[in-house]
Protein backbone atom coordinates (compact mmCIF):
# COMPACT_ATOMS: atom_id res chain seq x y z
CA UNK A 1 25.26 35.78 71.00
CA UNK A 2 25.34 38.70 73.13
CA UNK A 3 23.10 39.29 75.50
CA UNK A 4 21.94 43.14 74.72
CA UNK A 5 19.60 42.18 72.00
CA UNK A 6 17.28 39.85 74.20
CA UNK A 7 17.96 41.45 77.75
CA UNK A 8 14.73 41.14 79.15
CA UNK A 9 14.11 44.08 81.84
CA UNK A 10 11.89 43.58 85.12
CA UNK A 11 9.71 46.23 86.35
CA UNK A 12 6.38 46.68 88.01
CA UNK A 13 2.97 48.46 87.41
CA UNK A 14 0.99 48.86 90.64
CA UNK A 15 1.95 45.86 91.93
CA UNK A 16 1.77 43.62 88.95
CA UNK A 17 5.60 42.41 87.66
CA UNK A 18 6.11 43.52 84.19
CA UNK A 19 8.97 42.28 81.59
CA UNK A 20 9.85 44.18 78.15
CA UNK A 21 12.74 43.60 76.03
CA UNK A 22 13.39 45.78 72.61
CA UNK A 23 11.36 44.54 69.88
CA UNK A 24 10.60 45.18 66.22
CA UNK A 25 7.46 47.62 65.67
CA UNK A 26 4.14 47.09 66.58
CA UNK A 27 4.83 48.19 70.05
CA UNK A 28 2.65 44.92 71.84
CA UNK A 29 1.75 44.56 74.96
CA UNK A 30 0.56 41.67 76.40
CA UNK A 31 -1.67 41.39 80.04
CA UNK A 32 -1.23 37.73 81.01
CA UNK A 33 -3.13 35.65 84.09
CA UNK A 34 -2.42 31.97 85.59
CA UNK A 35 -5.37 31.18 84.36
CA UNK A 36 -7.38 28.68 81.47
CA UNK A 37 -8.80 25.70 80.77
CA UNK A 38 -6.98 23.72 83.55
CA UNK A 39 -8.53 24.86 86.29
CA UNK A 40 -12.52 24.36 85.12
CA UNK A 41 -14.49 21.18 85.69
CA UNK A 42 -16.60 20.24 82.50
CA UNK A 43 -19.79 21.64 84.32
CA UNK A 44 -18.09 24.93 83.73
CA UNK A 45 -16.32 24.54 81.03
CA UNK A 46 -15.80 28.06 79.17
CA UNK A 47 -15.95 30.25 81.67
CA UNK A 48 -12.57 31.51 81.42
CA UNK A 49 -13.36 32.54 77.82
CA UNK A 50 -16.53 34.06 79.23
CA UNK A 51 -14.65 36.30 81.20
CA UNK A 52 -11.83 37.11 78.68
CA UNK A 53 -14.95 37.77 76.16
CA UNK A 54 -16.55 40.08 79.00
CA UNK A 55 -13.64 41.98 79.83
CA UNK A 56 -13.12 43.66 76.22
CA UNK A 57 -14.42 47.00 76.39
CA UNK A 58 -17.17 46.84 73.88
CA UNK A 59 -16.72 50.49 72.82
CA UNK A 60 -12.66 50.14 72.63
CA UNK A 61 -12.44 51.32 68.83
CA UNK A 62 -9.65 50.64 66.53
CA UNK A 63 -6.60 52.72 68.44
CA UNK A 64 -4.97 49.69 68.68
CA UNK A 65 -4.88 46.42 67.03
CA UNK A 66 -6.31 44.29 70.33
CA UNK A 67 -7.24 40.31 70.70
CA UNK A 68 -7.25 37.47 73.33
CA UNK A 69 -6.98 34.34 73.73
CA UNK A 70 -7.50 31.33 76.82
CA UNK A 71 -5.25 28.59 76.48
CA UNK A 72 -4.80 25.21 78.85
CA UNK A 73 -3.03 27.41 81.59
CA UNK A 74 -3.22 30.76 80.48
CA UNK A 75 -5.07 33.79 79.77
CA UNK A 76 -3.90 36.34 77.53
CA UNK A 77 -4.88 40.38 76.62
CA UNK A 78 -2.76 41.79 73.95
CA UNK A 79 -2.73 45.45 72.19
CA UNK A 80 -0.15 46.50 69.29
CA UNK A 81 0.30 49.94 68.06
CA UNK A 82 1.20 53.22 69.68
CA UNK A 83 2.69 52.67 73.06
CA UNK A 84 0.15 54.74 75.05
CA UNK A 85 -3.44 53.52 73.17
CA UNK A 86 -2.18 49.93 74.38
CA UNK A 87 -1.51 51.71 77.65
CA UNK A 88 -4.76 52.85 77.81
CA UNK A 89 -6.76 49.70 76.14
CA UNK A 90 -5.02 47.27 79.16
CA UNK A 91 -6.16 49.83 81.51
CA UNK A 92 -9.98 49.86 80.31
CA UNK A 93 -9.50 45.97 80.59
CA UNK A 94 -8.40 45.60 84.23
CA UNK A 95 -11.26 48.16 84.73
CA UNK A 96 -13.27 45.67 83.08
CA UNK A 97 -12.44 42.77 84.71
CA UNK A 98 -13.36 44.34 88.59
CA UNK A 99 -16.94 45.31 87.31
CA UNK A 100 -17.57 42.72 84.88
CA UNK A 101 -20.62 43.86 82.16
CA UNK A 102 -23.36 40.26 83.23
CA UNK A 103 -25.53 42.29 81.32
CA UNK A 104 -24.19 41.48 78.31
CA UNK A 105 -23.17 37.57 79.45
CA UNK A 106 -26.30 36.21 77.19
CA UNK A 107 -24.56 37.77 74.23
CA UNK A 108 -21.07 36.55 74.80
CA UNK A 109 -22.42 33.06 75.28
CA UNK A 110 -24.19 33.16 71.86
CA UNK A 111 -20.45 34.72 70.05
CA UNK A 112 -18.62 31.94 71.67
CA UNK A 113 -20.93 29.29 70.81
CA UNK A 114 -20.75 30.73 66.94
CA UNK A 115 -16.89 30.55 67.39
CA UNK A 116 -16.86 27.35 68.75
CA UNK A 117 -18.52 26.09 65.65
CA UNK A 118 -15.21 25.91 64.15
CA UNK A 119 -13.88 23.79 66.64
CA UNK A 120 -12.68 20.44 65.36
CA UNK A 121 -11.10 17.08 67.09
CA UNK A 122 -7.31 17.82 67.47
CA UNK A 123 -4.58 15.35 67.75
CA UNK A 124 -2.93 17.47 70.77
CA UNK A 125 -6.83 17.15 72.21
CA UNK A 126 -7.17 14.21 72.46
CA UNK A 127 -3.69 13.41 73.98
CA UNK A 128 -4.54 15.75 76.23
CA UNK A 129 -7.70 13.57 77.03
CA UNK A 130 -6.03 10.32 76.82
CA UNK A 131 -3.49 11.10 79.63
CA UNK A 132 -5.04 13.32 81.73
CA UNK A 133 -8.73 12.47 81.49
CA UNK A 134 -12.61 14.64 81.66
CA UNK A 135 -10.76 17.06 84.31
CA UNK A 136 -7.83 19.57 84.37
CA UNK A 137 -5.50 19.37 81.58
CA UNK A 138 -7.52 16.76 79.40
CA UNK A 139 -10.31 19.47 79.36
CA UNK A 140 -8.25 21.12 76.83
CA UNK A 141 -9.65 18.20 74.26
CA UNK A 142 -13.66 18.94 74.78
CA UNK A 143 -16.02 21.56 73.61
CA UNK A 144 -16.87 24.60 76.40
CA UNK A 145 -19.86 22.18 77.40
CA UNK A 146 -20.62 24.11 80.41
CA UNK A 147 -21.06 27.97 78.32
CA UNK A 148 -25.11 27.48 78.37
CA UNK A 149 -25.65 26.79 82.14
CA UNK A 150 -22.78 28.79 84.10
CA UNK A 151 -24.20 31.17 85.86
CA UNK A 152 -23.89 35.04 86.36
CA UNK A 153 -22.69 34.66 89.82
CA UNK A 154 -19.93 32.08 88.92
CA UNK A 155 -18.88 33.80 86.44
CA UNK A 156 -17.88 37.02 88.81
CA UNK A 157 -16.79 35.18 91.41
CA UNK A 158 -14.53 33.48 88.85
CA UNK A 159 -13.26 36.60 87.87
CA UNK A 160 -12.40 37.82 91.39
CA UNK A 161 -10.78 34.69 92.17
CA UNK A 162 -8.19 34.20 89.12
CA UNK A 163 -8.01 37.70 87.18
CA UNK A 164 -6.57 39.78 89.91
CA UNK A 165 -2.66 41.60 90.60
CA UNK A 166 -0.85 38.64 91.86
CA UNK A 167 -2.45 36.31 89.24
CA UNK A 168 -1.14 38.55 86.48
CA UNK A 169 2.02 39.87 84.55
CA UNK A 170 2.63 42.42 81.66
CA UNK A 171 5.07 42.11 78.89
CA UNK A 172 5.89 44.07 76.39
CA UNK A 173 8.11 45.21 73.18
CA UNK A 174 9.81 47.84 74.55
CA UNK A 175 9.96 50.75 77.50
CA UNK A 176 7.14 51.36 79.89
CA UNK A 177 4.96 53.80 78.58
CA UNK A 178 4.33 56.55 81.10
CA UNK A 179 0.62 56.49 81.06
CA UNK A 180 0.69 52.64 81.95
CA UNK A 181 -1.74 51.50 84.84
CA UNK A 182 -3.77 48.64 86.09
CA UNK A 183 -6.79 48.67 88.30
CA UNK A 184 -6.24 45.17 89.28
CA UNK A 185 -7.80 43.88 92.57
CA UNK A 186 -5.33 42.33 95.30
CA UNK A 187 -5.41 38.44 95.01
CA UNK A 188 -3.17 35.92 95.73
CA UNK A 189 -1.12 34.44 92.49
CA UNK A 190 -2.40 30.63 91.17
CA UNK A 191 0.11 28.19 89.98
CA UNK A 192 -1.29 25.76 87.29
CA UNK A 193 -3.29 22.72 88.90
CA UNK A 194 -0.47 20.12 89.29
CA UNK A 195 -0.45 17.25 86.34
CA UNK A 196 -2.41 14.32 86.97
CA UNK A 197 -2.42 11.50 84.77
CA UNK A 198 -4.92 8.94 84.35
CA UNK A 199 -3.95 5.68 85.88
CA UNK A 200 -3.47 3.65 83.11
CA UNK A 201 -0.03 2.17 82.29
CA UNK A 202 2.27 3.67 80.08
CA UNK A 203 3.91 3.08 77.44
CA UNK A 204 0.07 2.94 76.11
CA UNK A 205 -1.64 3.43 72.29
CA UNK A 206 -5.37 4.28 71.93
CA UNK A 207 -7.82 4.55 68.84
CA UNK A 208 -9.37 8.17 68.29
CA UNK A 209 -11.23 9.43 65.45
CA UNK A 210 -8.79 11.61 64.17
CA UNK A 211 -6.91 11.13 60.43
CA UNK A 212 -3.24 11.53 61.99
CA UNK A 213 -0.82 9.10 64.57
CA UNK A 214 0.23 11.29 66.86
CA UNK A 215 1.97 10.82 69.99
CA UNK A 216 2.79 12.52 72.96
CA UNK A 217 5.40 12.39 75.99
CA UNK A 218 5.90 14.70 79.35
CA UNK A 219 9.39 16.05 80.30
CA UNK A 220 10.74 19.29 82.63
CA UNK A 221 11.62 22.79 81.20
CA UNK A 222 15.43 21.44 80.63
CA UNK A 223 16.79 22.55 77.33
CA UNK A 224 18.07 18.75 76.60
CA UNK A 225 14.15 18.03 76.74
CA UNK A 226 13.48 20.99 74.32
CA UNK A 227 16.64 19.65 72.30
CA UNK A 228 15.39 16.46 71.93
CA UNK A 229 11.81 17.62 70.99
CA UNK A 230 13.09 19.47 68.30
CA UNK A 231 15.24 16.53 66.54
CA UNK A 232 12.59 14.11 66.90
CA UNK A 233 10.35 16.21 65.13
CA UNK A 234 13.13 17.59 62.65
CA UNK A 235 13.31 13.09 61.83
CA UNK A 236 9.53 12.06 61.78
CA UNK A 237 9.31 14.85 58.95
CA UNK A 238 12.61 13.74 56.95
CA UNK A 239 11.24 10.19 57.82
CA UNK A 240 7.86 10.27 56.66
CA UNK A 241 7.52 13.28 53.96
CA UNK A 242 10.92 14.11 52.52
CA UNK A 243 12.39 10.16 52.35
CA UNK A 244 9.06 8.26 51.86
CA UNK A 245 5.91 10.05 51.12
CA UNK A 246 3.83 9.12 53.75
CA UNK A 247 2.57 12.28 55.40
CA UNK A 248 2.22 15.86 53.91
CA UNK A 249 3.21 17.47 57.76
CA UNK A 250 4.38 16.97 61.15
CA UNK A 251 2.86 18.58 63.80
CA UNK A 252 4.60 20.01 67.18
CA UNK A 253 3.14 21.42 69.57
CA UNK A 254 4.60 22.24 73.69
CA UNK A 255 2.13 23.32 76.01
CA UNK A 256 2.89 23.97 80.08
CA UNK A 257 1.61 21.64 82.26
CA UNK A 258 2.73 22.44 85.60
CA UNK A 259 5.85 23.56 87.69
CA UNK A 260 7.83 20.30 86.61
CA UNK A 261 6.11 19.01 83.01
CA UNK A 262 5.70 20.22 79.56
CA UNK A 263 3.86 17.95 77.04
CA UNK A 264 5.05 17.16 73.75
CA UNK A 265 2.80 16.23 71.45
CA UNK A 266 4.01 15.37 67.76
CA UNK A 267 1.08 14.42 65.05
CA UNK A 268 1.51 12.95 61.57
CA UNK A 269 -1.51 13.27 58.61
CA UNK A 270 -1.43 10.82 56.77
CA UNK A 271 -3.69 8.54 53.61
CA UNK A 272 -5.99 5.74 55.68
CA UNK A 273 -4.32 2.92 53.90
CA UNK A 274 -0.95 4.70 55.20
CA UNK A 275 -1.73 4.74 58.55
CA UNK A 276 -0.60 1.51 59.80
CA UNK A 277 2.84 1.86 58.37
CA UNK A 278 2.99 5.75 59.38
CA UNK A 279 2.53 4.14 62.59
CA UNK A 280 5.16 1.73 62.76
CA UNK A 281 7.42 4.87 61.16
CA UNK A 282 6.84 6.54 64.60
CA UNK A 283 7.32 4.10 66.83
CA UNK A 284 10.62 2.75 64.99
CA UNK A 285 11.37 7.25 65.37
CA UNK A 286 10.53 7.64 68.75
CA UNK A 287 12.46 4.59 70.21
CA UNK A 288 15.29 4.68 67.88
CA UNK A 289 16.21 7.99 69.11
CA UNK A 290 15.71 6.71 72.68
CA UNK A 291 18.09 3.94 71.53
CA UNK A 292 21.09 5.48 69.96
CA UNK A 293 19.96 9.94 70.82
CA UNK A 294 20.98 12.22 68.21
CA UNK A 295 23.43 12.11 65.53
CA UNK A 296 26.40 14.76 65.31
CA UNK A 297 24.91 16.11 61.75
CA UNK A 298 21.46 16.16 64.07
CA UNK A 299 23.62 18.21 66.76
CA UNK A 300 25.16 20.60 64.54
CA UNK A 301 21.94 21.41 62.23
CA UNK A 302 20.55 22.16 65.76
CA UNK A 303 22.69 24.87 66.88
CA UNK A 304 23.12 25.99 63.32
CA UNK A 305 19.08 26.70 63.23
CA UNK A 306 18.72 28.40 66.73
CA UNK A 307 21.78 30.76 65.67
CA UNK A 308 19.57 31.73 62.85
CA UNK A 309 16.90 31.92 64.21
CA UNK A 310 18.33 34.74 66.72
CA UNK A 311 20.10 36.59 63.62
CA UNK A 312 17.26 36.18 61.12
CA UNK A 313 14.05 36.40 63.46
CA UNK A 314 13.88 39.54 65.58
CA UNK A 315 10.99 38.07 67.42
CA UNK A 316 12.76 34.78 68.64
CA UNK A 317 13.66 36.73 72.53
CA UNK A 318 9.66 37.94 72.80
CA UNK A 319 8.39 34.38 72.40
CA UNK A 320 11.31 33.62 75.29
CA UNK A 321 9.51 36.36 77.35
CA UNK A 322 5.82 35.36 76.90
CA UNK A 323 7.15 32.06 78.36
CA UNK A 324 9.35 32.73 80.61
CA UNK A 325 6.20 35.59 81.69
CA UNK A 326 3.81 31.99 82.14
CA UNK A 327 6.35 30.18 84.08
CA UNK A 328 6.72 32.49 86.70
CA UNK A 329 2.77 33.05 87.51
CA UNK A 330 3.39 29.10 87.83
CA UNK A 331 6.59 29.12 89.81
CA UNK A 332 8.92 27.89 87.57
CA UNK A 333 12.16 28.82 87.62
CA UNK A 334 13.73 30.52 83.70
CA UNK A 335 17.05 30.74 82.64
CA UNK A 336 17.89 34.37 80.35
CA UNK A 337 17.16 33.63 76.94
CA UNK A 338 21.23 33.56 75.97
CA UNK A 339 21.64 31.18 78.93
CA UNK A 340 19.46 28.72 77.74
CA UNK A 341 21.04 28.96 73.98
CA UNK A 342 24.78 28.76 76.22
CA UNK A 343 23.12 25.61 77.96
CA UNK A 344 22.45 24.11 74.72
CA UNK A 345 25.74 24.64 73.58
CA UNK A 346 27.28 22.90 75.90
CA UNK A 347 24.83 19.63 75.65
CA UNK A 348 26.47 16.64 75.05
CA UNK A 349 24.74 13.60 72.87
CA UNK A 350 24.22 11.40 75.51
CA UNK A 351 22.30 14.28 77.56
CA UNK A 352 19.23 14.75 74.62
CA UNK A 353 19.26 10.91 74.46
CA UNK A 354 18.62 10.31 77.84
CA UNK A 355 16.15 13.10 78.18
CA UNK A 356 14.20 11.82 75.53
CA UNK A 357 14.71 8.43 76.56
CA UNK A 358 12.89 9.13 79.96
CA UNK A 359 10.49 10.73 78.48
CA UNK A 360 9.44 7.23 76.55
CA UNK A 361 8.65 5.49 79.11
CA UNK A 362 6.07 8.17 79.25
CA UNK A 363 5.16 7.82 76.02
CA UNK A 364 1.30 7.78 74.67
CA UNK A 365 -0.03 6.89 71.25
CA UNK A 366 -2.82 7.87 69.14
CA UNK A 367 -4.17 6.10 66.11
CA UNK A 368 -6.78 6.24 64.43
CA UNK A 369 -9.33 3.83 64.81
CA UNK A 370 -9.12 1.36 62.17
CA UNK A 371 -5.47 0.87 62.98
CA UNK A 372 -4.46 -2.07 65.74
CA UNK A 373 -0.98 -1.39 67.32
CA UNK A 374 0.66 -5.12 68.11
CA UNK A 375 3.45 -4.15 69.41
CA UNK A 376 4.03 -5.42 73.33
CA UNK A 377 5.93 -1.84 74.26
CA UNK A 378 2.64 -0.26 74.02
CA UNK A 379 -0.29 -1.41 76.89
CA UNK A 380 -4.21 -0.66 75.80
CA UNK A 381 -6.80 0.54 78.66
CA UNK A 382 -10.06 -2.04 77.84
CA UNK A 383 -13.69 -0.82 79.04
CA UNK A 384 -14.55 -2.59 82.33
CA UNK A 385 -16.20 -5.40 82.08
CA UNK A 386 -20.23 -5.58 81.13
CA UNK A 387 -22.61 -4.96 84.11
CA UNK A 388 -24.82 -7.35 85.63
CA UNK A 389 -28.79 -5.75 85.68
CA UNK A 390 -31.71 -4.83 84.03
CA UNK A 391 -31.41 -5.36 80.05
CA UNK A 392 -32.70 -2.83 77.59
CA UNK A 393 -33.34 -4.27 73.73
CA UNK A 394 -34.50 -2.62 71.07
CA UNK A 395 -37.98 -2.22 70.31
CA UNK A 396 -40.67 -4.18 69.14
CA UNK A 397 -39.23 -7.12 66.71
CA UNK A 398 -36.14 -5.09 66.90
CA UNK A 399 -34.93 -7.40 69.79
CA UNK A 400 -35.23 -10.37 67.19
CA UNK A 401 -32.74 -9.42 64.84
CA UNK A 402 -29.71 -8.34 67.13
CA UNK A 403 -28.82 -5.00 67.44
CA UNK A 404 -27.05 -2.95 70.53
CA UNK A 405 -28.70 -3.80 73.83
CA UNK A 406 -28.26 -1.49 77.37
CA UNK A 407 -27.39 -2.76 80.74
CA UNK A 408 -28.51 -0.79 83.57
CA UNK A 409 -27.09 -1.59 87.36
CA UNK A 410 -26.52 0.13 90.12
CA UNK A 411 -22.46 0.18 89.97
CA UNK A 412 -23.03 1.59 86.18
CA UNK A 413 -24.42 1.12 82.27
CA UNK A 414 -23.16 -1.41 79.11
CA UNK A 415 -24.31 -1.22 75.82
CA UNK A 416 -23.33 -4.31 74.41
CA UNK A 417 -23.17 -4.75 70.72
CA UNK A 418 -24.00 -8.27 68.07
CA UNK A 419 -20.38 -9.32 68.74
CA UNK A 420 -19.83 -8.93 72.38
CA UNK A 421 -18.27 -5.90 71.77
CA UNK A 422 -19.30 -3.34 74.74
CA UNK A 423 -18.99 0.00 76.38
CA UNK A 424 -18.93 0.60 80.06
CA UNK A 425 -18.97 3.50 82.52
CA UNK A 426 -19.00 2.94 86.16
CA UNK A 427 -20.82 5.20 87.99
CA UNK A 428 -18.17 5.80 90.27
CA UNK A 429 -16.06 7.26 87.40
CA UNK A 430 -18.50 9.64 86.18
CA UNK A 431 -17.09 13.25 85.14
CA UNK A 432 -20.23 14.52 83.36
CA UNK A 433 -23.90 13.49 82.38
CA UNK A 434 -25.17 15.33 79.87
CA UNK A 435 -28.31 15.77 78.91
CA UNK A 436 -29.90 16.51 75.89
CA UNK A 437 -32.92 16.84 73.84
CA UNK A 438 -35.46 14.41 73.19
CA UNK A 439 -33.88 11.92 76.53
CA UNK A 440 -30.67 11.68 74.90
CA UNK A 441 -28.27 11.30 77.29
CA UNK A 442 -24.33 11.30 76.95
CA UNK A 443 -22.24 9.44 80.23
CA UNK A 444 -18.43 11.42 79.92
CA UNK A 445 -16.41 8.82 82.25
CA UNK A 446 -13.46 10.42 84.49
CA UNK A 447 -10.73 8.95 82.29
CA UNK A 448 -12.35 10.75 78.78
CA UNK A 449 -14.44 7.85 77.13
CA UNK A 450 -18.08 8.28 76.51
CA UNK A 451 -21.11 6.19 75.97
CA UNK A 452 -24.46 7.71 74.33
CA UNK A 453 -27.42 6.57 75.04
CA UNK A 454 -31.01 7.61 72.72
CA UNK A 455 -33.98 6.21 74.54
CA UNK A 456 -35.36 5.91 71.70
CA UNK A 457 -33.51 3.31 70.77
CA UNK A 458 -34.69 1.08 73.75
CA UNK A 459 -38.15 -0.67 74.45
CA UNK A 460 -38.88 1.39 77.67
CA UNK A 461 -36.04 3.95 76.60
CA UNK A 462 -37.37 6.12 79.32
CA UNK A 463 -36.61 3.71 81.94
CA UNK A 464 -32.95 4.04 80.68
CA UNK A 465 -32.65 7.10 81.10
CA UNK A 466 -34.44 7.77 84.31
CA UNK A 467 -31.87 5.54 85.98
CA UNK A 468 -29.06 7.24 84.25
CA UNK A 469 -30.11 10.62 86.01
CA UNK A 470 -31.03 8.89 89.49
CA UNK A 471 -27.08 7.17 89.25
CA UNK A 472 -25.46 10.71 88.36
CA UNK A 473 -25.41 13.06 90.78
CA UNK A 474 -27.11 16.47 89.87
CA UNK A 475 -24.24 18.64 90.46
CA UNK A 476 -22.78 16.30 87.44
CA UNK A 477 -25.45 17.12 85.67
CA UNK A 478 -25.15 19.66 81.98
CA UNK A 479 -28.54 20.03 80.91
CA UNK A 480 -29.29 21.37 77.43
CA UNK A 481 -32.12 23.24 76.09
């Protein structure tokens, strides 16, 4: 494993760092900022797409193959093709980005909200919401709720706050081509908001509407972390598809939290009348390599896939540098690509167990929601308890017959169901109050649970909702159309 092949060079581009490393053809290039979902609040949810979406040059052409994307921490521009069109696309974007085209922020709004209509519940979502909550890194599970009401002015100042030289780094699949320059304005570099979880206790489960069990944990950067990620997910697939059938797939997925914490996320699809023993099949998974760590077949099959991987896949080093590109706009220190594979060679069994093993005690579980998890590892967060104020039946003879009832006080709202089952937000945990057509009002509590409310539903509805809006302050308000 010599180094030469994935020898990753540092330069700079007026005053932005820049890392290339040889690569296969395309020539990319990539334009990276500290940036993404992370850092919104739900009132403004979006508007780092909105600015990635504004930036494009809208009469670029087809020189070069181009895209973007805005991730939980990040915010990428990329360009493959001949080395000097990229050159000179990334330049007409960091043009772009200083004189930003509000003109045409209407239209964006109405392409992202077409795109977004794709957008589905994810099992990495809502972990994301689970642990972290209706701010930061739990945003990362909701739609772009604030893309209708951000304004023009938030969106520039936005732009001059995050997309700016020391907020940014290049990368790219081979030399600097001459012609390469930003127009960047100065601006102080942004690591990601630091990780703050919910405080609920963990171990924890949770019932989402989602068709997979899925769970998550936190860990550092280490390579015994990554290790361990990558056997546990190498056994819940030989587990549950290849020995008995369960589940067609298991899903991985690493995203950056912070300076100190990546989150793992691992998801299983599965039949509903599987799901309660797909769950139990990864619990048993997850604590059984906490228990005993990896086998030596588990160890060897390791090192025999990444020294494929850097023989077979001449892409393996880039995907090293786009990461090791993120970490430092966050701070973190990387190892050379070869020195983390050298690391991992040397990793002994009882390292990946104990990495993994700490990470448990971390550990968060999804399920979906007709599935109960009874066993006492795992902790449950219950709604607060049912308000005491002004009750709100449903109309007319309605109240007779049962039915979901509202309780309105000033600490908060119930609705309270035929069984005693019940919702609660308190007003003091309030992330969002959105508000909708026709009254209807949605209550988005800081830890991610929400509570709907149609006033319709309600013998003087509009009460209901009145008090809703006086509880919530405005600048909690997202009002829609």
């Amino acid at each position: 494993m010599s180094s030469g092949p994935n020898e990753i060079h540092v330069d700079h581009v007026d005053g932005v760092p820049l890392l290339w490393m040889e690569g296969p053809p395309p020539f990319t290039m990539f334009l990276i900022f500290r940036v993404g979902q992370a850092d919104e609040r739900l009132q403004i949810a979006g508007i780092t797409h909105l600015v990635e979406h504004l930036a494009f040059p809208h009469d670029h052409g087809d020189a070069v193959g181009n895209n973007g994307t805005t991730d939980l921490t990040s915010t990428r521009f990329f360009a493959w093709g001949e080395p000097d069109e990229a050159a000179q696309f990334m330049r007409r974007v960091s043009q772009t980005l200083s004189r930003l085209p509000i003109d045409r922020l209407d239209q964006q709004r109405d392409i992202i909200a077409t795109e977004e209509q794709r957008w589905a519940v994810t099992p990495g979502g809502e972990l994301l919401i689970a642990r972290y909550g209706a701010r930061a890194h739990g945003l990362a599970g909701f739609r772009q709720l604030g893309l209708r009401a951000i304004t023009p002015s938030e969106v520039t100042d936005w732009a001059a706050r995050y997309f700016t030289a020391g907020n940014a780094i290049v990368c790219m699949t081979g030399p600097p081509p001459g012609r390469l320059s930003l127009e960047l304005p100065d601006g102080p570099n942004r690591p990601a908001p630091l990780a703050d979880p919910e405080p609920a206790p963990f171990p924890r489960w949770t019932p989402k509407p989602q068709a997979f069990v899925a769970i998550s944990v936190t860990g550092g950067h280490d390579s015994a972390m990554g290790a361990a990620a990558r056997m546990v997910e190498r056994r819940l697939f030989d587990r549950l598809r290849t020995r008995k059938a369960l589940s067609y797939a298991v899903h991985a997925d690493t995203k950056l939290i912070d300076a100190n914490t990546l989150h793992r996320m691992f998801a299983a699809d599965c039949l509903e009348d599987a799901a309660p023993q797909v769950t139990d099949e990864v619990i048993a998974t997850a604590y059984e390599f906490a228990e005993s760590g990896p086998t030596k077949a588990e160890m060897d099959d390791d090192i025999d896939r990444l020294e494929r991987q850097l023989r077979m896949d001449e892409r393996a080093g880039i995907g090293w540098m786009l990461y090791a590109a993120e970490c430092y706009l966050s701070g973190i220190e990387v190892e050379e690509f070869d020195e983390y594979i050298e690391r991992r060679l040397s990793l002994e069994r009882n390292e990946i167990r104990d990495a993994w093993r700490a990470a448990c005690e971390g550990l968060l579980l999804c399920v979906p929601p007709w599935v109960t998890v009874n066993d006492g590892r795992f902790a449950i967060v219950d709604w607060p308890p049912v308000v005491s104020g002004r009750t709100f039946h449903p109309p007319g003879f309605g109240r007779f017959r049962g039915g979901t009832r509202a309780v309105l006080s000033d600490a908060g709202f119930s609705l309270v169901g035929d069984r005693g089952d019940h919702a609660t937000i308190t007003f003091d945990r309030v992330a969002a109050l959105l508000r909708g057509r026709a009254g209807f009002r949605t209550v988005i509590a800081m830890d991610g649970s929400e509570v709907s409310v149609d006033p319709a539903a309600f013998a003087s509805g509009e009460d209901l909702v009145a008090g809703l809006d006086r509880a919530v302050p405005r600048e909690r308000w997202i009002t829609f159309a």
